[in-house]
Protein backbone atom coordinates (compact mmCIF):
# COMPACT_ATOMS: atom_id res chain seq x y z
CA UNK A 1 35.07 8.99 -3.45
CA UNK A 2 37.73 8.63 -0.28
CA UNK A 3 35.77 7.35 2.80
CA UNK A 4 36.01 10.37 4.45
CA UNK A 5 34.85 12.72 1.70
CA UNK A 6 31.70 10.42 2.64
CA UNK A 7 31.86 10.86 6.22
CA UNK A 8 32.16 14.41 5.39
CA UNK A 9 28.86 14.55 3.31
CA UNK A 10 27.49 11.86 6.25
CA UNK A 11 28.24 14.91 9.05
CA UNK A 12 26.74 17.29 6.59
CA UNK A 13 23.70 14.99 6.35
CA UNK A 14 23.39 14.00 10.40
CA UNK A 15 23.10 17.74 11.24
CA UNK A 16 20.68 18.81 9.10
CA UNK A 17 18.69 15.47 9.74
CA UNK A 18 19.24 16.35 13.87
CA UNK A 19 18.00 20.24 13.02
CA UNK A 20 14.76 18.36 11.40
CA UNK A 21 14.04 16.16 14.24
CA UNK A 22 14.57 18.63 16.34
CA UNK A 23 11.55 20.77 14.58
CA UNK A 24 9.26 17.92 14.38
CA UNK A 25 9.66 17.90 18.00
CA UNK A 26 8.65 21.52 18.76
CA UNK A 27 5.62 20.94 16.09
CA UNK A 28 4.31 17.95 17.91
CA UNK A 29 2.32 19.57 20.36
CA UNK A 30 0.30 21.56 17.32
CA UNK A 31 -0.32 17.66 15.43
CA UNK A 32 -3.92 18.60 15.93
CA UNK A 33 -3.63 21.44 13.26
CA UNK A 34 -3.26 20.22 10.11
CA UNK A 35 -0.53 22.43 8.79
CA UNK A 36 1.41 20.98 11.50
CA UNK A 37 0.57 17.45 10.54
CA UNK A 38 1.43 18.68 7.23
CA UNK A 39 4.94 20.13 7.93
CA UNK A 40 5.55 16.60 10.16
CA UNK A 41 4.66 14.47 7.21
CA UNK A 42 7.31 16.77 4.77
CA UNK A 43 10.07 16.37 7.52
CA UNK A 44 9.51 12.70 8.02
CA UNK A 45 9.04 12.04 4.23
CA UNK A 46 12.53 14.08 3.49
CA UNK A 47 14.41 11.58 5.99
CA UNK A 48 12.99 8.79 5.09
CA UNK A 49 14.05 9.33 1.79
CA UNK A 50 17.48 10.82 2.16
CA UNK A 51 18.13 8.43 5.02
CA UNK A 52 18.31 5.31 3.30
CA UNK A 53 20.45 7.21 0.52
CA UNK A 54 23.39 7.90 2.92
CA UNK A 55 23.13 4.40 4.14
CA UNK A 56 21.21 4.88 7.41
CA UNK A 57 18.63 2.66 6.91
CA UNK A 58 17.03 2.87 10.49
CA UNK A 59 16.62 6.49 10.08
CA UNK A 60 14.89 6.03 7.01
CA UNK A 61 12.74 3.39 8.80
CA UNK A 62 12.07 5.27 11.43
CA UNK A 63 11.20 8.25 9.96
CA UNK A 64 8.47 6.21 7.37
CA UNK A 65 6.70 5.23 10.88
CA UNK A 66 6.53 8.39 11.58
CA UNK A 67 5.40 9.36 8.56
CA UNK A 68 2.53 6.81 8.28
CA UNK A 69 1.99 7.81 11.45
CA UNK A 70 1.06 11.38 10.40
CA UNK A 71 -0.66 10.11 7.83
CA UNK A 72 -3.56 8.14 9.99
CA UNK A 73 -3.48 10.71 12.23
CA UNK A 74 -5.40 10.68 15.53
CA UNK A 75 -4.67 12.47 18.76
CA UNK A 76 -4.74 9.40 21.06
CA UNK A 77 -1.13 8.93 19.16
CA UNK A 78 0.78 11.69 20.24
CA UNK A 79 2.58 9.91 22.90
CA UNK A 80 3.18 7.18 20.25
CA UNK A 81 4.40 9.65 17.77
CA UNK A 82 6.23 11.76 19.93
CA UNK A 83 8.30 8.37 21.31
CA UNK A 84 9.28 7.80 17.37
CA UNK A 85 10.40 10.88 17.19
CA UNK A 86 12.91 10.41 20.14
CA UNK A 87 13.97 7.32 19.08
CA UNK A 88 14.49 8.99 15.55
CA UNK A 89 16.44 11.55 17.19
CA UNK A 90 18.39 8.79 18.81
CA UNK A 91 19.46 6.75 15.90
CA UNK A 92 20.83 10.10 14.16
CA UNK A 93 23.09 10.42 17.39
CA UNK A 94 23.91 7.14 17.39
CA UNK A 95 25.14 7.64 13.66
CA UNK A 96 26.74 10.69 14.44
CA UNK A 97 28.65 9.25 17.14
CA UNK A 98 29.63 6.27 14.81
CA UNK A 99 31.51 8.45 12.05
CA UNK A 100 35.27 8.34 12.18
C-alpha cells in the first residue's frame, strides 16, 4: 500500500475516532446510568482496539484507561474520567495534525 493510501485510511480513521470522543463526552454527565456507562465502555473498547491497529498506540492506551475506568465505575471519578477523555481527544488531534 503507498503511504498515503494509509494516511488516507489514517484521516478516515481520526474522524470517526474524533466523532466518538466527541460522544463519550456528551454521555459523561449520564455515567451514573448504566446504559451510559455501557455505551462509554463500547466507544472506549472500539478505540482501543482499532487504535493500536492504525498504529496509534496512545490512543489505544488511552482509550483502555478509559475503558477500565468505566468498568470500576464510581461517581467520585467523573472528573478523572472526563480528563481522559480530553486527553483522548487530544492525542487524536495531535495525530490528525501529524498526517502529511
Amino acid at each position: 500500500m503507498v503511504d498515503y493510501e494509509l494516511n488516507e485510511l489514517r484521516r478516515e480513521f481520526l474522524g470517526e475516532a474524533r466523532e466518538k470522543v466527541l460522544e463519550m463526552r456528551g454521555t459523561l454527565g449520564e455515567a451514573n446510568a448504566p446504559e451510559a456507562r455501557e455505551r462509554l465502555a463500547y466507544l472506549a473498547h472500539q478505540l482501543k482496539g482499532s487504535g493500536g491497529s492504525y498504529g496509534y498506540q496512545q490512543i489505544s492506551d488511552n482509550a483502555a484507561e478509559i475503558e477500565r475506568g468505566i468498568e470500576s465505575w464510581n461517581p467520585d471519578q467523573a472528573a478523572t474520567l472526563d480528563r481522559l477523555v480530553n486527553g483522548l481527544l487530544a492525542a487524536i488531534d495531535t495525530a490528525a495534525g501529524e498526517l502529511t
